[in-house]
Structures are given as C-alpha cells and as structure tokens.
N, C-alpha and C. Protein backbone atom coordinates (compact mmCIF):
# COMPACT_ATOMS: atom_id res chain seq x y z
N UNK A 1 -10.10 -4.70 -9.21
CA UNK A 1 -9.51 -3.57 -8.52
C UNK A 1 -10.60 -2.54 -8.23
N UNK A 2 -10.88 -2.30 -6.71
CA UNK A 2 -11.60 -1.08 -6.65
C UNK A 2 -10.94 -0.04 -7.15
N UNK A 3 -12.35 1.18 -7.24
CA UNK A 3 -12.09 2.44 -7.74
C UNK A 3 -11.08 3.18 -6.75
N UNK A 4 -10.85 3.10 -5.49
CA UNK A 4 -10.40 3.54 -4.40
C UNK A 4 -9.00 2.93 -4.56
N UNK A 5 -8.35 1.85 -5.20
CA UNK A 5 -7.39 1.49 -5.04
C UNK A 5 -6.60 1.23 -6.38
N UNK A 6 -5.46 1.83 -6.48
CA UNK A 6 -4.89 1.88 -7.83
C UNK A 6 -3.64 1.19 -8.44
N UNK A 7 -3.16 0.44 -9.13
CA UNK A 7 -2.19 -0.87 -9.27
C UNK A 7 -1.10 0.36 -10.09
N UNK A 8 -0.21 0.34 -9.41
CA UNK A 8 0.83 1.22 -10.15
C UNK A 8 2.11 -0.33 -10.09
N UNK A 9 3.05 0.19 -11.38
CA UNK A 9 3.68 -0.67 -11.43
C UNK A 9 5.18 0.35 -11.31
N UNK A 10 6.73 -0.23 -11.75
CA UNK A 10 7.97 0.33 -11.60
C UNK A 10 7.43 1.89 -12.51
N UNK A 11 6.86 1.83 -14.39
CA UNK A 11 6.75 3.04 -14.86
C UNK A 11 6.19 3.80 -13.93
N UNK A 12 5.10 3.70 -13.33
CA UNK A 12 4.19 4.84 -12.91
C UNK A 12 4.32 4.75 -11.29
N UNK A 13 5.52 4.54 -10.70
CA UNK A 13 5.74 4.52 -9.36
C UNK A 13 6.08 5.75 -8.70
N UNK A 14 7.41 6.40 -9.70
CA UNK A 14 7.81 7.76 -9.15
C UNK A 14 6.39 8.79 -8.95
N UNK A 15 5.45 8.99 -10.39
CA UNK A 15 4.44 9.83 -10.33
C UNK A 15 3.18 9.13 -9.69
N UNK A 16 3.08 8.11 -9.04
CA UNK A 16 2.41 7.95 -8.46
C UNK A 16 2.38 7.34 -6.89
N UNK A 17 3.30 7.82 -6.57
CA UNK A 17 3.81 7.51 -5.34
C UNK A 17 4.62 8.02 -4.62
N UNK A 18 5.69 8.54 -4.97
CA UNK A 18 6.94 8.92 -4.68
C UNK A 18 6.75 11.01 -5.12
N UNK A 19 5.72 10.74 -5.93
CA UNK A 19 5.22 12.91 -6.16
C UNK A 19 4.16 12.86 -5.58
N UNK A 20 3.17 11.82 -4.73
CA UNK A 20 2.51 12.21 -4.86
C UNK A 20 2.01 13.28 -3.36
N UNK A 21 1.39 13.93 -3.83
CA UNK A 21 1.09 15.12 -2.37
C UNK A 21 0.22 14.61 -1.15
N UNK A 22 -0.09 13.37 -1.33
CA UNK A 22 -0.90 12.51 -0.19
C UNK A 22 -0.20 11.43 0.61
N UNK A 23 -0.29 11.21 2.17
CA UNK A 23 0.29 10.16 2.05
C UNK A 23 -0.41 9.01 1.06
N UNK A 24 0.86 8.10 0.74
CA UNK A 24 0.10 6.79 0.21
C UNK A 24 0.46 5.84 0.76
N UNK A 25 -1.10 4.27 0.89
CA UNK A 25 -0.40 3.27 1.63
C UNK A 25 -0.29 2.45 0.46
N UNK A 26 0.63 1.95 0.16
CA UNK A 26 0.98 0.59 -0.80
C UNK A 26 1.37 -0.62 -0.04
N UNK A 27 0.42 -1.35 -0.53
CA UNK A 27 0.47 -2.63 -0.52
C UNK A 27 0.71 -3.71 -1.39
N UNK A 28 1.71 -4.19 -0.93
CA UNK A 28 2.77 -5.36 -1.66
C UNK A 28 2.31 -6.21 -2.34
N UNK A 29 1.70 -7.10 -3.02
CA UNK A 29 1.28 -8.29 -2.80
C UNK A 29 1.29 -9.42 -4.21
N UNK A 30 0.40 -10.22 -4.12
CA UNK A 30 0.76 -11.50 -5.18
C UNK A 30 -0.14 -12.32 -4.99
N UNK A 31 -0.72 -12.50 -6.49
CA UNK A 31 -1.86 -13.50 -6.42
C UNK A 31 -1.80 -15.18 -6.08
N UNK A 32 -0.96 -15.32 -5.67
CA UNK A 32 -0.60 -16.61 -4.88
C UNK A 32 -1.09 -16.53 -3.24
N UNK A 33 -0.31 -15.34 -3.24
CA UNK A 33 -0.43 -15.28 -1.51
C UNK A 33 -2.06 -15.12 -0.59
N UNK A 34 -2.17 -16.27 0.08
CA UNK A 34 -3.73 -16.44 0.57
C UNK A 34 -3.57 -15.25 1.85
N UNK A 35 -2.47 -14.65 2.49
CA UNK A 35 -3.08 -13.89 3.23
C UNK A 35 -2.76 -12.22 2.81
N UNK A 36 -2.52 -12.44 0.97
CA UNK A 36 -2.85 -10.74 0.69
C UNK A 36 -4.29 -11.10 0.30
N UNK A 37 -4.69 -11.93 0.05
CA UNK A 37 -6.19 -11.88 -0.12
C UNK A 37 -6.95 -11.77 0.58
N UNK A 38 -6.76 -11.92 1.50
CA UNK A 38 -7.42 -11.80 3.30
C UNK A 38 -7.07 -10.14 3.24
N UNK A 39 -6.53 -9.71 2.96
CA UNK A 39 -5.63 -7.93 3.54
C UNK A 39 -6.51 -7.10 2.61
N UNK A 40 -6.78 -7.86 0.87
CA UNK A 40 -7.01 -6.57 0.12
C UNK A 40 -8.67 -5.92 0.22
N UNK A 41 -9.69 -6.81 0.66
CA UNK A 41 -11.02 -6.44 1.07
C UNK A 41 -11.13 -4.90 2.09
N UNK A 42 -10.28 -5.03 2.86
CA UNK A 42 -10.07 -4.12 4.29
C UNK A 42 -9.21 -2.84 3.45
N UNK A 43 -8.04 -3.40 2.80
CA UNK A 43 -7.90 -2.00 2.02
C UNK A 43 -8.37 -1.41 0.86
N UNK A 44 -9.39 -2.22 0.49
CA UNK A 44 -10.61 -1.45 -0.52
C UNK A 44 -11.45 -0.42 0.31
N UNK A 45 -11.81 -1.09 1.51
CA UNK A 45 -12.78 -0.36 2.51
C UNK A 45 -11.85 0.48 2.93
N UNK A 46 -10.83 0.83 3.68
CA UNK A 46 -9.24 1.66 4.12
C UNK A 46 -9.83 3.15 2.76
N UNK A 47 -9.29 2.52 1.37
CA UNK A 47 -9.28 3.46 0.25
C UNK A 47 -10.72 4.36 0.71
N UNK A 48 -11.81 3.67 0.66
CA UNK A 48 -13.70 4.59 0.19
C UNK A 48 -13.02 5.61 1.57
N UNK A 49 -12.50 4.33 2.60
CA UNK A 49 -12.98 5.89 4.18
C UNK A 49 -12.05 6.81 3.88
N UNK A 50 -11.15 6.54 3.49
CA UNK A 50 -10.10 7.85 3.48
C UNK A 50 -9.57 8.33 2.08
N UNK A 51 -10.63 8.21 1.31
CA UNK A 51 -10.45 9.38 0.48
C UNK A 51 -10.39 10.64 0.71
N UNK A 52 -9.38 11.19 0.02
CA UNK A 52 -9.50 12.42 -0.26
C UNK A 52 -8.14 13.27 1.07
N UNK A 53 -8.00 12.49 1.83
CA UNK A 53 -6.58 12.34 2.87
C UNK A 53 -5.75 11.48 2.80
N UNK A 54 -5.66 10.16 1.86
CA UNK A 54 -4.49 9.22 1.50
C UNK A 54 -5.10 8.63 0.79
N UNK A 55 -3.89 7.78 -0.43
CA UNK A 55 -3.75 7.34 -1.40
C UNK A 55 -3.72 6.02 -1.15
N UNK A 56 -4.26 5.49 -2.07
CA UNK A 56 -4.13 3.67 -1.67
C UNK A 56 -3.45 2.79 -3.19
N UNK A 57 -2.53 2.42 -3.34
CA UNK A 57 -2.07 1.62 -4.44
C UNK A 57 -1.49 0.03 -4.08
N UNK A 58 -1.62 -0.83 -5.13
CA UNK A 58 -1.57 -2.02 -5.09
C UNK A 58 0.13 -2.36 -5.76
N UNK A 59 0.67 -3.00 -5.85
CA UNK A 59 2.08 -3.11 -6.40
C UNK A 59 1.96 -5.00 -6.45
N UNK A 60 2.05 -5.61 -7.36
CA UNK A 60 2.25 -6.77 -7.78
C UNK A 60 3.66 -7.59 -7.68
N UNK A 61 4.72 -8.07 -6.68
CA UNK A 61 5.48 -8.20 -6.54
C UNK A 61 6.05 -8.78 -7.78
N UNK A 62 4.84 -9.92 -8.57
CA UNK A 62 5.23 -11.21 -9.21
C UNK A 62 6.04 -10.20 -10.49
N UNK A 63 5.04 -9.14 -10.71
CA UNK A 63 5.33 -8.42 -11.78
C UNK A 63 6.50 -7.35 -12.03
N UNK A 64 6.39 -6.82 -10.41
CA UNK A 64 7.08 -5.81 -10.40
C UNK A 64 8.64 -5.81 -9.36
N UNK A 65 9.20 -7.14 -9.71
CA UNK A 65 10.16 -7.73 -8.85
C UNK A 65 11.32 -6.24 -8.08
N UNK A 66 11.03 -5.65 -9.52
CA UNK A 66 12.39 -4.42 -9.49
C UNK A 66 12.38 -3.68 -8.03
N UNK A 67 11.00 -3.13 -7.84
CA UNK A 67 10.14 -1.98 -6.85
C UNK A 67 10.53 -3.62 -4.98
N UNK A 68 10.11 -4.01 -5.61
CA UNK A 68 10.36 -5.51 -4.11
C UNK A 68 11.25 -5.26 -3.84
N UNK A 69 12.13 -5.33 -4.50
CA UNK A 69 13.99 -5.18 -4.71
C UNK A 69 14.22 -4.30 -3.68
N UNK A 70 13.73 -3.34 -4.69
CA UNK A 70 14.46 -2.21 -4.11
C UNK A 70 13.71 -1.10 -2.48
N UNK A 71 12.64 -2.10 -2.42
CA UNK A 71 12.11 -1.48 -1.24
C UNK A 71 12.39 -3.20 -0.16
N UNK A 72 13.17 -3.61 -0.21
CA UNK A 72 13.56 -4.63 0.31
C UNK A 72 12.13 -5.24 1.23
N UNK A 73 11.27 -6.04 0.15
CA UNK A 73 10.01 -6.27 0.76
C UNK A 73 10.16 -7.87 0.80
N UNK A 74 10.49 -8.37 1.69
CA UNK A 74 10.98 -10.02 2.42
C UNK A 74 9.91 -10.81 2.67
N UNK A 75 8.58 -10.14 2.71
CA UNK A 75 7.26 -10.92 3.11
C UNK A 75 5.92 -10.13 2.57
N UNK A 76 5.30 -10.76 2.06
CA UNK A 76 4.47 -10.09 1.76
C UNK A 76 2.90 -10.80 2.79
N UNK A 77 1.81 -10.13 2.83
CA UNK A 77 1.51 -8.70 1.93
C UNK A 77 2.62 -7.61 2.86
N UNK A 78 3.45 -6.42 2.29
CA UNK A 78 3.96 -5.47 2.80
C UNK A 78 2.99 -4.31 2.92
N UNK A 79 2.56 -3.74 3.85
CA UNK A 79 1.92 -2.45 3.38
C UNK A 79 2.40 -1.27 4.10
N UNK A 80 3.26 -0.71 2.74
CA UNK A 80 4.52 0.67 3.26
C UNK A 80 3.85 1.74 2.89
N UNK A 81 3.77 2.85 4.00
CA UNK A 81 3.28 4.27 3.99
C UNK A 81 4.75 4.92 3.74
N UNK A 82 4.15 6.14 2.67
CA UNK A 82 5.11 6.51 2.16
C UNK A 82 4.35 8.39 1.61
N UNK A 83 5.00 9.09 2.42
CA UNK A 83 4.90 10.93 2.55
C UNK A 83 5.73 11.34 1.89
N UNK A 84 5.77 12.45 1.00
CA UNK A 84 7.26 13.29 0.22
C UNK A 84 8.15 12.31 -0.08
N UNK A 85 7.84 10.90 -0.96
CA UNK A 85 8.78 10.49 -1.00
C UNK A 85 9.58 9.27 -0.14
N UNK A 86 9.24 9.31 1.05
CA UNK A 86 10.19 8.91 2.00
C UNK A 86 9.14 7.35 2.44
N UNK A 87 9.57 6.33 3.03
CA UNK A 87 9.21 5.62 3.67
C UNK A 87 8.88 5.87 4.48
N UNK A 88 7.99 5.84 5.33
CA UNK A 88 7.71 6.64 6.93
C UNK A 88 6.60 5.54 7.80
N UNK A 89 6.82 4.30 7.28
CA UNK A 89 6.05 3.49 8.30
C UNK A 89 6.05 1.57 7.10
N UNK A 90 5.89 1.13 7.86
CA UNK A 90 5.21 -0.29 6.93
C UNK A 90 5.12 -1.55 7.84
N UNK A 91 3.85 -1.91 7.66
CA UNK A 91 3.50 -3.47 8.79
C UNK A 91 3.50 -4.89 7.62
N UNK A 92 3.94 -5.89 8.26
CA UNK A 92 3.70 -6.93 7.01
C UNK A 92 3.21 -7.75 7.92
N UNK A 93 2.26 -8.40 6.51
CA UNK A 93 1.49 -9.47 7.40
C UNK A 93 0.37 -8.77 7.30
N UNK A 94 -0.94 -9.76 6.96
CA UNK A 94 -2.28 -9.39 7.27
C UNK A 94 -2.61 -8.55 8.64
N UNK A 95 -3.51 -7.93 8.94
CA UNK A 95 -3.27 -7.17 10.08
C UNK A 95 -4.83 -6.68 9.95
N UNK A 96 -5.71 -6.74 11.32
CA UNK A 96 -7.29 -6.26 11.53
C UNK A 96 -7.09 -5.12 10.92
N UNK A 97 -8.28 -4.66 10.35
CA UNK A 97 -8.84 -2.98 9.82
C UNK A 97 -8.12 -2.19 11.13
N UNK A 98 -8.63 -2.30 12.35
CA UNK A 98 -8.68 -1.43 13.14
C UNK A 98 -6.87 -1.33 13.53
N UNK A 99 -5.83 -2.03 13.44
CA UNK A 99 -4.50 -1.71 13.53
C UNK A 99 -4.11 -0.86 12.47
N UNK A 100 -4.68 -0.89 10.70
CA UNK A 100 -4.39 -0.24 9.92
C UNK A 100 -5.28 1.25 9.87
N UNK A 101 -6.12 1.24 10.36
CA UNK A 101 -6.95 2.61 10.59
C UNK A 101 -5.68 3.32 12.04
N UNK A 102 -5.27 2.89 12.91
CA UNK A 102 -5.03 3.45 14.34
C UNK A 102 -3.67 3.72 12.83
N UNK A 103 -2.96 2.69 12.44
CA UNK A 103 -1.93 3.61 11.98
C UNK A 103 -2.15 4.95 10.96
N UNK A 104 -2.65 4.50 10.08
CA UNK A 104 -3.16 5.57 9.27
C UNK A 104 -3.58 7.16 9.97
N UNK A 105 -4.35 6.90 11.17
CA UNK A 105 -4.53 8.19 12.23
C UNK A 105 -3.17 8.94 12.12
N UNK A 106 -2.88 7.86 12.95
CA UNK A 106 -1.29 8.42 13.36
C UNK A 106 -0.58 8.98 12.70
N UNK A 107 -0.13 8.63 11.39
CA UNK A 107 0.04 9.26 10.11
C UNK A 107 -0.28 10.50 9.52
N UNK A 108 -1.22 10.36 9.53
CA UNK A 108 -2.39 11.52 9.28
C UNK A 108 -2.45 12.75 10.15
N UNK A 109 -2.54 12.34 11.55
CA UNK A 109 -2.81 13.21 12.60
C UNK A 109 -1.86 14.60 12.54
C-alpha cells in the first residue's frame, strides 16, 4: 500500500470517509481481480498528484462484504467519489489515468 493511499475497512469508514473534509476517491477492489490490479498503480500515482485536495482509500470487498453491500458495488474495481458524506460520482471498471484525472477536475473544480 502506498503512502498516498489508505485501506480503511467497515470500523474506520464513517471517520475516514464519510467525515472526512476532502473529497475522497475509494476504490473497491479484491485481490483476485486482474483488472483492480491494472487500476491500483494509476491510483497510487492519482493519490502523490493530488495530495493535499483529495483523499484516496482502498476498501477490500473480500473483507469488507458489509461496505459492498451497502454501497451496492456489482463490479469491481468500483471507484466511488464521495464529498460530505454523500456519493457524488463512481466509474467501474479499469479506466486510463487521464478519464480519472478529467473526473477528479471536475469534482474538484
């Protein structure tokens, strides 16, 4: 796990995700799945560029079935942006740097 990217599980979801004052992008995923492994390199690099303007966390589906559940995540890798709380965006499916940077802008902007 990069330093830029942080594995929160169901305990540490509310305070680290759901309070937190940044957007955050979380990404879904599972060490089975060959194309979150393809996804998580780009959001290590995602985390270094945009520090310090959004949050980057990892969520383990295998582990954390409850949080899947309940964010009704059907495919992974999921990667749901999430402001005050709220859901406010999510693409699934591996996806180029440059679609997840244009969203992140957008977000951000």
């Amino acid at each position: 796990m990069s330093d830029g990217v942080q594995s929160v599980n169901f305990d540490s979801w509310d305070k680290e995700v759901l309070k937190s004052q940044q957007l955050v992008m979380v990404d879904f995923w599972a060490t089975w799945c060959a194309p979150c492994r393809i996804v998580a390199p780009t959001v290590e690099e995602l985390a270094k560029e945009y520090e310090g303007k959004a949050k980057f966390v990892k969520v383990n589906t295998d582990e954390n079935s409850e949080l899947a559940t309940q964010y009704k995540i059907r495919g992974i890798p999921t990667l749901m942006f999430i402001r005050d709380g709220q859901v406010v965006d999510q693409i699934v499916g591996a996806v180029a740097k440059g679609q997840l940077k244009a969203k992140l802008d957008s977000l951000l902007g």
